[in-house]
C-alpha atoms as a PDB file:
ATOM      1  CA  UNK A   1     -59.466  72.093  61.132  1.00  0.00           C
ATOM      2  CA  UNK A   2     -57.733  75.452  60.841  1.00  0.00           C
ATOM      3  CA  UNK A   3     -56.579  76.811  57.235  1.00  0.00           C
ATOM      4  CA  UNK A   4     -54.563  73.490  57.285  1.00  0.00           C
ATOM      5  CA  UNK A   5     -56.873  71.363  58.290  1.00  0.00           C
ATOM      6  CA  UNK A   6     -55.316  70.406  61.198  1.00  0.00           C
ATOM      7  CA  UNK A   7     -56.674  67.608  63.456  1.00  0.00           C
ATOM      8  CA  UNK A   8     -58.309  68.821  66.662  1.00  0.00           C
ATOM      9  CA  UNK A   9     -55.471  67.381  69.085  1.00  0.00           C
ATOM     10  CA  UNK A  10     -53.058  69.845  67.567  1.00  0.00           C
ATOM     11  CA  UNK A  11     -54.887  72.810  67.687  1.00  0.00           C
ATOM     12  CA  UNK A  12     -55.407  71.931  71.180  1.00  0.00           C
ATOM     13  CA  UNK A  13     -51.675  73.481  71.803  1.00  0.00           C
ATOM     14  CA  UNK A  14     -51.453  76.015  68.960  1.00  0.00           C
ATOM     15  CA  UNK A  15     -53.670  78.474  67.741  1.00  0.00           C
ATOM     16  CA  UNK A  16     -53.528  79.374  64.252  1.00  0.00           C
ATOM     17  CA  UNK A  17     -55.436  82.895  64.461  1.00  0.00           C
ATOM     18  CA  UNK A  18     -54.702  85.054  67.247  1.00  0.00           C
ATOM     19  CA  UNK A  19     -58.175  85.867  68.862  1.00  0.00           C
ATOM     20  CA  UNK A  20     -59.236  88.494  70.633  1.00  0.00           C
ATOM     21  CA  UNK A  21     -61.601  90.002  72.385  1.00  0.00           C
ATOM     22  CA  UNK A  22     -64.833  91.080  70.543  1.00  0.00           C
ATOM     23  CA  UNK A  23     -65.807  94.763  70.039  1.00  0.00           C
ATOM     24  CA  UNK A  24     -68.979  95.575  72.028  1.00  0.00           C
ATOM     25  CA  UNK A  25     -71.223  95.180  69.554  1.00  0.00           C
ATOM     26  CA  UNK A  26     -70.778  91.265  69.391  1.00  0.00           C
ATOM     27  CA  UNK A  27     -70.514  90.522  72.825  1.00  0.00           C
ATOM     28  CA  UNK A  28     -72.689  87.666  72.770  1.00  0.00           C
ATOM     29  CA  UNK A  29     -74.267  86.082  75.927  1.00  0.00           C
ATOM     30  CA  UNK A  30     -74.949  82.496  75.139  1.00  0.00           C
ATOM     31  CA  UNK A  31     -77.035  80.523  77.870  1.00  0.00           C
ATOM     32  CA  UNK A  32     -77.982  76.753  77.148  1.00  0.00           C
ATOM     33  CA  UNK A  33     -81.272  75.800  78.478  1.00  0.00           C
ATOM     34  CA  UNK A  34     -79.563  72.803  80.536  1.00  0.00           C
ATOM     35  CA  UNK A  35     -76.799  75.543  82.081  1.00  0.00           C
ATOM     36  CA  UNK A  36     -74.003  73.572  80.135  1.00  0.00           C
ATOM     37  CA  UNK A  37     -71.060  75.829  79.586  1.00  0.00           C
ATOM     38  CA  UNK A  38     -70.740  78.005  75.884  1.00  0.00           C
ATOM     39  CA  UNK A  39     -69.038  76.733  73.339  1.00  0.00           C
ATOM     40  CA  UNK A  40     -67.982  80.574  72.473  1.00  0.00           C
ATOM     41  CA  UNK A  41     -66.147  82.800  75.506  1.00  0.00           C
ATOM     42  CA  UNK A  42     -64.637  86.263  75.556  1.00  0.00           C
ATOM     43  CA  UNK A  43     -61.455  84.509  75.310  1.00  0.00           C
ATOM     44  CA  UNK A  44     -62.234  81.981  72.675  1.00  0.00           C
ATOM     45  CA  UNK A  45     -64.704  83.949  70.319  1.00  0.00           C
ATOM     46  CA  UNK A  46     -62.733  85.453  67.262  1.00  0.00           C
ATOM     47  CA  UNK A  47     -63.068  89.150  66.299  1.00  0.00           C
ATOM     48  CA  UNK A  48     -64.592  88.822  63.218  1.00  0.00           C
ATOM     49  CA  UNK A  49     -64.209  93.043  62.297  1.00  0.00           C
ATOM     50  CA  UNK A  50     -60.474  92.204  62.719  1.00  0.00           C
ATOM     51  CA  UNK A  51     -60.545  89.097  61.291  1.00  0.00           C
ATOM     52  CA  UNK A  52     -62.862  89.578  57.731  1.00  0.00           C
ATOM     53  CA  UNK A  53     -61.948  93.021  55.605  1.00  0.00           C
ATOM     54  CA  UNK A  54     -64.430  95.358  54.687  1.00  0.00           C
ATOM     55  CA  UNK A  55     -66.452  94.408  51.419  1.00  0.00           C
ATOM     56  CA  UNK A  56     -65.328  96.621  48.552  1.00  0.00           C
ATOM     57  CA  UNK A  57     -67.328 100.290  48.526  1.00  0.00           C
ATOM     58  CA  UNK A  58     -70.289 100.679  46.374  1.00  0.00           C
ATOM     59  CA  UNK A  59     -69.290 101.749  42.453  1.00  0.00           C
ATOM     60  CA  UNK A  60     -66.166 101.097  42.953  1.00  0.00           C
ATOM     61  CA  UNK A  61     -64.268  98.879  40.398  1.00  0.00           C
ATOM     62  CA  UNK A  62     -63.408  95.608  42.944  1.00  0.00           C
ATOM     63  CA  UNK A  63     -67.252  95.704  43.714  1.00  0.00           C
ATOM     64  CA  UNK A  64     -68.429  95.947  40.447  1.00  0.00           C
ATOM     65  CA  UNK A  65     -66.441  93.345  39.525  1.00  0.00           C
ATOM     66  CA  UNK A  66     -67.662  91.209  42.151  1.00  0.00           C
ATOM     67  CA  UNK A  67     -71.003  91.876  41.085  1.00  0.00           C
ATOM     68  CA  UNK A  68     -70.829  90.858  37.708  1.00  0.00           C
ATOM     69  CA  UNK A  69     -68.958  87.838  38.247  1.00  0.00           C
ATOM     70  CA  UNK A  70     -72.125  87.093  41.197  1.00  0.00           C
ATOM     71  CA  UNK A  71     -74.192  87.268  37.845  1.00  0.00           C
ATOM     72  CA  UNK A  72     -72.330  85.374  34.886  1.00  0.00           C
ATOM     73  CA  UNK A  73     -72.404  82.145  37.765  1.00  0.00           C
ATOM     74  CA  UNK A  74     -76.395  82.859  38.468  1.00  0.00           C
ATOM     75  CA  UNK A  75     -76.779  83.344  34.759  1.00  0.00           C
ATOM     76  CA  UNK A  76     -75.015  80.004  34.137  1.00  0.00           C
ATOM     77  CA  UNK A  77     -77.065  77.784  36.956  1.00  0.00           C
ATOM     78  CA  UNK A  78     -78.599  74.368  35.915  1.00  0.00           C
ATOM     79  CA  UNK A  79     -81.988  73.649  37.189  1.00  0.00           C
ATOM     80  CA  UNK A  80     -79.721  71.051  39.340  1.00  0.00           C
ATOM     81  CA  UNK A  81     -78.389  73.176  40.881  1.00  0.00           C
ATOM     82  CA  UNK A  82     -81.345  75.913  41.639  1.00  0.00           C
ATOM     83  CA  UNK A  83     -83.092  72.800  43.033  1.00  0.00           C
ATOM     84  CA  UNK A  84     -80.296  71.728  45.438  1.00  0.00           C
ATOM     85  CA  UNK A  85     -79.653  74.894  46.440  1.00  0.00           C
ATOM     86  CA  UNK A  86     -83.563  75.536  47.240  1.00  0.00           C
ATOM     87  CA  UNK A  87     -82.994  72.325  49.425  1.00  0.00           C
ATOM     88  CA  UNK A  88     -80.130  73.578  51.658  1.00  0.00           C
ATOM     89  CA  UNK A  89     -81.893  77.244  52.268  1.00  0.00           C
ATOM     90  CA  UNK A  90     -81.611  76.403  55.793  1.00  0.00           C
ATOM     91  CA  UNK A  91     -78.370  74.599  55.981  1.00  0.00           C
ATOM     92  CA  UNK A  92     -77.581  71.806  58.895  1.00  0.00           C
ATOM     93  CA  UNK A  93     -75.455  68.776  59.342  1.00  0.00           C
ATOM     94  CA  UNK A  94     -77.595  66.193  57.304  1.00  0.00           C
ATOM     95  CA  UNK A  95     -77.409  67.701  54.705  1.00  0.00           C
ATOM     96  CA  UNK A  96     -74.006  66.172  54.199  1.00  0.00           C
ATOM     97  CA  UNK A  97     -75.538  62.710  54.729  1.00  0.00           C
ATOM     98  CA  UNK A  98     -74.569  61.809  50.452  1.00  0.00           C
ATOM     99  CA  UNK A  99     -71.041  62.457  51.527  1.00  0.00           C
ATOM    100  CA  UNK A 100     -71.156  60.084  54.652  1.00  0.00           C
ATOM    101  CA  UNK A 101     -73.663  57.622  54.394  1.00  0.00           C
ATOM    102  CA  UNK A 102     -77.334  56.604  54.979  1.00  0.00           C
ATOM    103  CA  UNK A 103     -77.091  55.630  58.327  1.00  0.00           C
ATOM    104  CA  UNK A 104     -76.084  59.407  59.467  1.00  0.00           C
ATOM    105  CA  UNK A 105     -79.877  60.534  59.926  1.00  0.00           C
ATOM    106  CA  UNK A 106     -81.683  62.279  61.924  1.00  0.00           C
ATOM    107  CA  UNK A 107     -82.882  60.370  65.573  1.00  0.00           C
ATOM    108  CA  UNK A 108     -80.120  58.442  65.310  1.00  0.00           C
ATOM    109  CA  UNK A 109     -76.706  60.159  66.888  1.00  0.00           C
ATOM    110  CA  UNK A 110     -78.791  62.312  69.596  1.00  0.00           C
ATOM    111  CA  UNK A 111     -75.541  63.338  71.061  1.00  0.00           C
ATOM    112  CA  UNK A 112     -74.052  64.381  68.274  1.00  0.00           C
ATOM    113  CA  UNK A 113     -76.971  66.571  67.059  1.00  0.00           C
ATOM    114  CA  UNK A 114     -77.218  68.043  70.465  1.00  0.00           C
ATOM    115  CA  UNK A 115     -73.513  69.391  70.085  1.00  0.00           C
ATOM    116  CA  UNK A 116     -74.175  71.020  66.240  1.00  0.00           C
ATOM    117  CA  UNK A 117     -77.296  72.381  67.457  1.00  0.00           C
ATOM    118  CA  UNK A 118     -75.603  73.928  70.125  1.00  0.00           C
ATOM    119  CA  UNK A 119     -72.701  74.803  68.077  1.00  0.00           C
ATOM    120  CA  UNK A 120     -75.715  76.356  65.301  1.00  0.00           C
ATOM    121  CA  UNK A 121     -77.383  78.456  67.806  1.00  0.00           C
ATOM    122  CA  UNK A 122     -74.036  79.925  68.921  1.00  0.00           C
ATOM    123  CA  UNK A 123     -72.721  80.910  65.501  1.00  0.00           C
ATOM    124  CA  UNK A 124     -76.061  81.754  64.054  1.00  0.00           C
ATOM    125  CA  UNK A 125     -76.072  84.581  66.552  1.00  0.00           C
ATOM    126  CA  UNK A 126     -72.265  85.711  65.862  1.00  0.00           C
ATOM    127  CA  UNK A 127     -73.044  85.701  61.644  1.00  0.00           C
ATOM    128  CA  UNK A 128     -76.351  88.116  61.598  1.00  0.00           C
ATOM    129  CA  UNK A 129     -74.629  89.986  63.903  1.00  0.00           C
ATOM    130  CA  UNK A 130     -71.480  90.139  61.555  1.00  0.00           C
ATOM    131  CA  UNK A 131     -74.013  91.049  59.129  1.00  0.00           C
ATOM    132  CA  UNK A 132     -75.985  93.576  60.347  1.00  0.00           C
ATOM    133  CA  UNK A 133     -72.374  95.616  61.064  1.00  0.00           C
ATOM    134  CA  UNK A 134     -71.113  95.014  57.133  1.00  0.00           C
ATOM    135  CA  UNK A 135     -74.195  95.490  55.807  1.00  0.00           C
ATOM    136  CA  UNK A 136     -73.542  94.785  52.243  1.00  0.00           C
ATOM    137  CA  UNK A 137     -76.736  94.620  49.936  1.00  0.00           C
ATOM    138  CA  UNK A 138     -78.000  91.483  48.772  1.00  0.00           C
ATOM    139  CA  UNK A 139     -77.457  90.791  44.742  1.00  0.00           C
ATOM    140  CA  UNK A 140     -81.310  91.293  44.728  1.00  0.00           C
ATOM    141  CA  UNK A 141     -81.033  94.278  46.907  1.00  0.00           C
ATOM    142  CA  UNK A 142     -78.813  96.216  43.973  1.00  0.00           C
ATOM    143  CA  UNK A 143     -80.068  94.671  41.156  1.00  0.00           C
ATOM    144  CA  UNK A 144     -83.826  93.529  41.546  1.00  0.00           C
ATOM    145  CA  UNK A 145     -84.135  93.104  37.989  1.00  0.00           C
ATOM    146  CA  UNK A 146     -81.276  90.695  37.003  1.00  0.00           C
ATOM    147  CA  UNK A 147     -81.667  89.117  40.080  1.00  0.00           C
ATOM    148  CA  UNK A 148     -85.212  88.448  40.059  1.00  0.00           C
ATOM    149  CA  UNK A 149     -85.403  84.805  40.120  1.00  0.00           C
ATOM    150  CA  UNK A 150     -83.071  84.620  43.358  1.00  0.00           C
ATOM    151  CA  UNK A 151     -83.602  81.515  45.901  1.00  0.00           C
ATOM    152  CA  UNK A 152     -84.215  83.689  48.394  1.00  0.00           C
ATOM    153  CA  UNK A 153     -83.790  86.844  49.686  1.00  0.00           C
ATOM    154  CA  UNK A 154     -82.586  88.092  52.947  1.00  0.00           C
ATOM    155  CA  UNK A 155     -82.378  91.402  55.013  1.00  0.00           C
ATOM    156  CA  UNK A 156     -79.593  91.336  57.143  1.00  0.00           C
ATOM    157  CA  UNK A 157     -76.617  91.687  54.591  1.00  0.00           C
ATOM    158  CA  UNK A 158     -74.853  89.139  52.491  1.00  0.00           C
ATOM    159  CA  UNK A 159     -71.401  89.704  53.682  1.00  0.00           C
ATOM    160  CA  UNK A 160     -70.545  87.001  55.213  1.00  0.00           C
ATOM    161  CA  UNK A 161     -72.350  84.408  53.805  1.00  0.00           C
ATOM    162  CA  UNK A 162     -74.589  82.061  55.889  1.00  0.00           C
ATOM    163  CA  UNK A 163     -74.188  79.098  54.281  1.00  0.00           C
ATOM    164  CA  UNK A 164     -70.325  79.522  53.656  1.00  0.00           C
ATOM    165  CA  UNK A 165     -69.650  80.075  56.979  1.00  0.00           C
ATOM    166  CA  UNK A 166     -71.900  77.369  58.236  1.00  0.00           C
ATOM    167  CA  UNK A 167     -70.732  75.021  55.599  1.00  0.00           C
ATOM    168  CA  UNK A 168     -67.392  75.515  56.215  1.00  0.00           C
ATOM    169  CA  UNK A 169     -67.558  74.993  59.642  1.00  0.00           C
ATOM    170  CA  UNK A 170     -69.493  71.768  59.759  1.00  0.00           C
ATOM    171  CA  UNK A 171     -67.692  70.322  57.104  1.00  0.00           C
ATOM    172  CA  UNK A 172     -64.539  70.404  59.417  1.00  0.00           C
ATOM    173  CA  UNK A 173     -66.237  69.176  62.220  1.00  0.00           C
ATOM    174  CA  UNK A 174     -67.402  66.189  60.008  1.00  0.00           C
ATOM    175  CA  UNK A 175     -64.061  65.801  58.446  1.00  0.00           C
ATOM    176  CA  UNK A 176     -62.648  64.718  61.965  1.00  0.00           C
ATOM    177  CA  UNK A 177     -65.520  62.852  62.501  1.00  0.00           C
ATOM    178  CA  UNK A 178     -65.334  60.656  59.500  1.00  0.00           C
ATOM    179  CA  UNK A 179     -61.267  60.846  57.684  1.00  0.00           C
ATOM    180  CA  UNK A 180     -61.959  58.215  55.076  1.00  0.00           C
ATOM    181  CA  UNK A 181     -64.816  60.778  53.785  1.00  0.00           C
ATOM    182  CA  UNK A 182     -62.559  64.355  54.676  1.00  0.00           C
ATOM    183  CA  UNK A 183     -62.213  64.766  50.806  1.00  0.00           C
ATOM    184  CA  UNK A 184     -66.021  64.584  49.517  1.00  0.00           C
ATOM    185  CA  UNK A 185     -67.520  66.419  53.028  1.00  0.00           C
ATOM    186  CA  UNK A 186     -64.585  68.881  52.585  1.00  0.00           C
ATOM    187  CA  UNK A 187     -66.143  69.408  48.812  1.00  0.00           C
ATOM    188  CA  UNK A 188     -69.511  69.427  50.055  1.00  0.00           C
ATOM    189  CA  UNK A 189     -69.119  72.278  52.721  1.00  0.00           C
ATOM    190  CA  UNK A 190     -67.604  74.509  49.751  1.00  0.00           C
ATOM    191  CA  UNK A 191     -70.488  73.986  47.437  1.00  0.00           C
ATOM    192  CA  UNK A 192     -73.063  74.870  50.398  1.00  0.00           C
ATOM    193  CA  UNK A 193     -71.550  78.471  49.835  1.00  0.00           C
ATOM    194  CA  UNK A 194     -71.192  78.372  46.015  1.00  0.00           C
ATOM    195  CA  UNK A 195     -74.789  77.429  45.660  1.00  0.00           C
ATOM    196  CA  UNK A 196     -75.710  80.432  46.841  1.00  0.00           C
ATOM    197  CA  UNK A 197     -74.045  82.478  43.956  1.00  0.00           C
ATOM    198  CA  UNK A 198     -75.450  80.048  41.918  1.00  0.00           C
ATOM    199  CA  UNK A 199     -78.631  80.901  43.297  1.00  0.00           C
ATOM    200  CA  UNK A 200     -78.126  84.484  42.970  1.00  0.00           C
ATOM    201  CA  UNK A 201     -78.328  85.533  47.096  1.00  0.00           C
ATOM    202  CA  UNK A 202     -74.709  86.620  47.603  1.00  0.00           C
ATOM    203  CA  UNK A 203     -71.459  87.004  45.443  1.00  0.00           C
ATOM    204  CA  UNK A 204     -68.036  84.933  45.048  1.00  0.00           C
ATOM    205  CA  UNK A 205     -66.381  87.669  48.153  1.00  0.00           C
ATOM    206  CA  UNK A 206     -69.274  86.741  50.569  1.00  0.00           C
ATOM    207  CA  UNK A 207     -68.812  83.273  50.308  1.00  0.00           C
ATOM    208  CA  UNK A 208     -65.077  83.530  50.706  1.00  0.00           C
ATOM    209  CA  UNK A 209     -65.445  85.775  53.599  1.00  0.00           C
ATOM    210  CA  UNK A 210     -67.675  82.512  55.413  1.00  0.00           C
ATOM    211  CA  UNK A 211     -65.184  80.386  54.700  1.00  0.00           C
ATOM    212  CA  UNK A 212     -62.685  82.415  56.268  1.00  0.00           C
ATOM    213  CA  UNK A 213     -65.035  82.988  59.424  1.00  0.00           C
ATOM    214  CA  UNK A 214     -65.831  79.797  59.124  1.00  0.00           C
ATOM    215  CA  UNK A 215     -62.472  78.131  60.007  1.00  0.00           C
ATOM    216  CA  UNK A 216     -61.892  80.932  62.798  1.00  0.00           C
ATOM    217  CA  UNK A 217     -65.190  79.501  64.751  1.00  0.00           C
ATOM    218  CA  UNK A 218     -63.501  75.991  64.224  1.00  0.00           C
ATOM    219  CA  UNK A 219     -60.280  76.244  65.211  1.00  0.00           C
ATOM    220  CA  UNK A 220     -62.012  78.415  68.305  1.00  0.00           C
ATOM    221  CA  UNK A 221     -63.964  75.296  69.038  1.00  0.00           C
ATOM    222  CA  UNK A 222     -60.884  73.259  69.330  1.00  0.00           C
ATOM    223  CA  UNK A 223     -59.740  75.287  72.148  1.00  0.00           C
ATOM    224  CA  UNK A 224     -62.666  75.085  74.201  1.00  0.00           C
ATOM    225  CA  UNK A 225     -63.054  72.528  77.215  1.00  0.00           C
ATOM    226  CA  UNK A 226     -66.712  71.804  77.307  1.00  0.00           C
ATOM    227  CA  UNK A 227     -66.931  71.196  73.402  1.00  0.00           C
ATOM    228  CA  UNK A 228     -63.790  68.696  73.305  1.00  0.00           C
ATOM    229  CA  UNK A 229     -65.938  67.043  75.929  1.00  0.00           C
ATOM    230  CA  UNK A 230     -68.893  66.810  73.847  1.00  0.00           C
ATOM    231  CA  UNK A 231     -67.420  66.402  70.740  1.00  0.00           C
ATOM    232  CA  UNK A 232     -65.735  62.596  72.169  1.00  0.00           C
ATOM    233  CA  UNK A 233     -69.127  61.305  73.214  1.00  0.00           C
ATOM    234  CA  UNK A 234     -70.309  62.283  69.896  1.00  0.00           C
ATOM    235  CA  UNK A 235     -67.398  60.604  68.100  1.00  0.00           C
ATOM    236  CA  UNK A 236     -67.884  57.719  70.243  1.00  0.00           C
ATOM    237  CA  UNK A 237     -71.523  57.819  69.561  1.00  0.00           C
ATOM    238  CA  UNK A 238     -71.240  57.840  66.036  1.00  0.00           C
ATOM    239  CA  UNK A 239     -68.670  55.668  65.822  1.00  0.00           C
ATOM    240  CA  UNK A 240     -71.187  52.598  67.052  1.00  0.00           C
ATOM    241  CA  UNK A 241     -73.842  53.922  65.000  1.00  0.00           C
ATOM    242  CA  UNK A 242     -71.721  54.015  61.406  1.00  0.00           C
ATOM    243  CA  UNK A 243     -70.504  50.625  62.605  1.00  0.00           C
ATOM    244  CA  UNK A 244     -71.546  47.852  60.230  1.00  0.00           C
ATOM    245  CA  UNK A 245     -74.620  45.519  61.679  1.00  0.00           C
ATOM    246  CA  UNK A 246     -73.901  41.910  62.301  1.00  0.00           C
ATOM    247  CA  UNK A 247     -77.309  39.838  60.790  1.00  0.00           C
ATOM    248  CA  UNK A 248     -79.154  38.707  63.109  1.00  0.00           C
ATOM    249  CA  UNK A 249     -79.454  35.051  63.946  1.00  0.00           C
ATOM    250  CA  UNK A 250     -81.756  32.597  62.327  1.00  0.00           C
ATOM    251  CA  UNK A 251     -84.998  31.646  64.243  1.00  0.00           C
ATOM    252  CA  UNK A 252     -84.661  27.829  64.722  1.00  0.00           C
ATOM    253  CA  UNK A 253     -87.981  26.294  64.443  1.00  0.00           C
END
């Protein structure tokens, strides 16, 4: 699950980023409401100012550039896609149900949802505050008028992206989960990023600065006790719920 996707046992005993401890301003105190441990520590969070570059400066020709190619892929969006990406606004883990199958729903695999939300309320926290210390303007934000017709708008800064970040992350969690479908979830989590130039809320760099961070909070996961824990009973759990269901046995009469 790191830039290689490399299965979780392996990154147990090699790192592929060297991570280090975050600058003050994203020291994050995570506390579950059960007291279960964080998935993210001092020593296992990665130091995303050292780890993503600085978006290009304002005017300059890279971000100009950047912009305009944001705006020939927005221009070019099918009502498909507008539509789809209006659907995953608020990205989570069913939303790559099409890639795995119908019996991945919600109420289903409570163990396993209990681990992404926990994983989604750690990194939610980490990306806005990645955000807030880029702070590159939304599409929208420079351009109002080309821009207009955006999927929505935000106010935190588009660099990283969300959805890249989130999409790339869950995608390799559900990769290990389910190797017969690593190819099509794999897909999936890089089109929950591309939607959103598509949709005209960030550019082609913001989405491949989430993918980036992305497979940093991953291959952090995979050195983290409690969430190897978690993420077992989860595999376990879902591995009896994808099974296939024998048919019941006739009612004599």
């Amino acid at each position: 699950m790191n830039a290689t996707i490399m299965p979780l046992g392996k990154l147990r005993k090699a790192a592929a980023i060297a991570l280090l401890l975050l600058p003050a301003q994203f020291v994050l105190v995570f506390a579950a409401p059960d007291k279960k441990a964080a998935y993210f520590s001092d020593a296992t969070t990665p130091n995303i100012v050292a780890l993503l570059p600085m978006p290009p400066d304002a005017g300059t020709q890279e971000e100009q550039a950047d912009r305009e190619s944001s705006f020939a892929v927005y221009s070019a969006r099918t009502p498909e896609q507008t539509t789809k990406g209006k659907a995953q606004d608020k990205l989570n883990m069913f939303h790559f149900s099409p890639s795995i199958g119908p019996a991945f729903k919600k109420g289903a695999i409570p163990k396993t949802e209990a681990l992404f939300a926990q994983v989604d309320r750690e990194v939610q926290a980490m990306i806005t505050n990645a955000k807030k210390y880029y702070q590159r303007p939304y599409p929208a934000q420079v351009d109002s008028e080309r821009f207009k017709d955006a999927i929505a708008k935000g106010d935190t800064g588009s660099y990283p992206s969300r959805n890249s970040t989130l999409g790339t992350l869950y995608a390799l969690l559900l990769a290990e989960f389910f190797p017969d479908q690593r190819a099509a979830i794999l897909e999936q989590g890089r089109e929950a990023g591309w939607l959103r130039v598509q949709g005209g809320v960030v550019t082609p760099l913001d989405v491949y600065a989430g993918r980036v961070l992305g497979r940093s909070l991953a291959s952090s996961l995979a050195r983290n006790p409690q969430f190897l824990i978690d993420f077992e009973e989860a595999r376990a759990e879902l591995a009896a719920a994808m099974a296939p269901k024998a048919d019941a046995p006739a009612v004599k009469k």
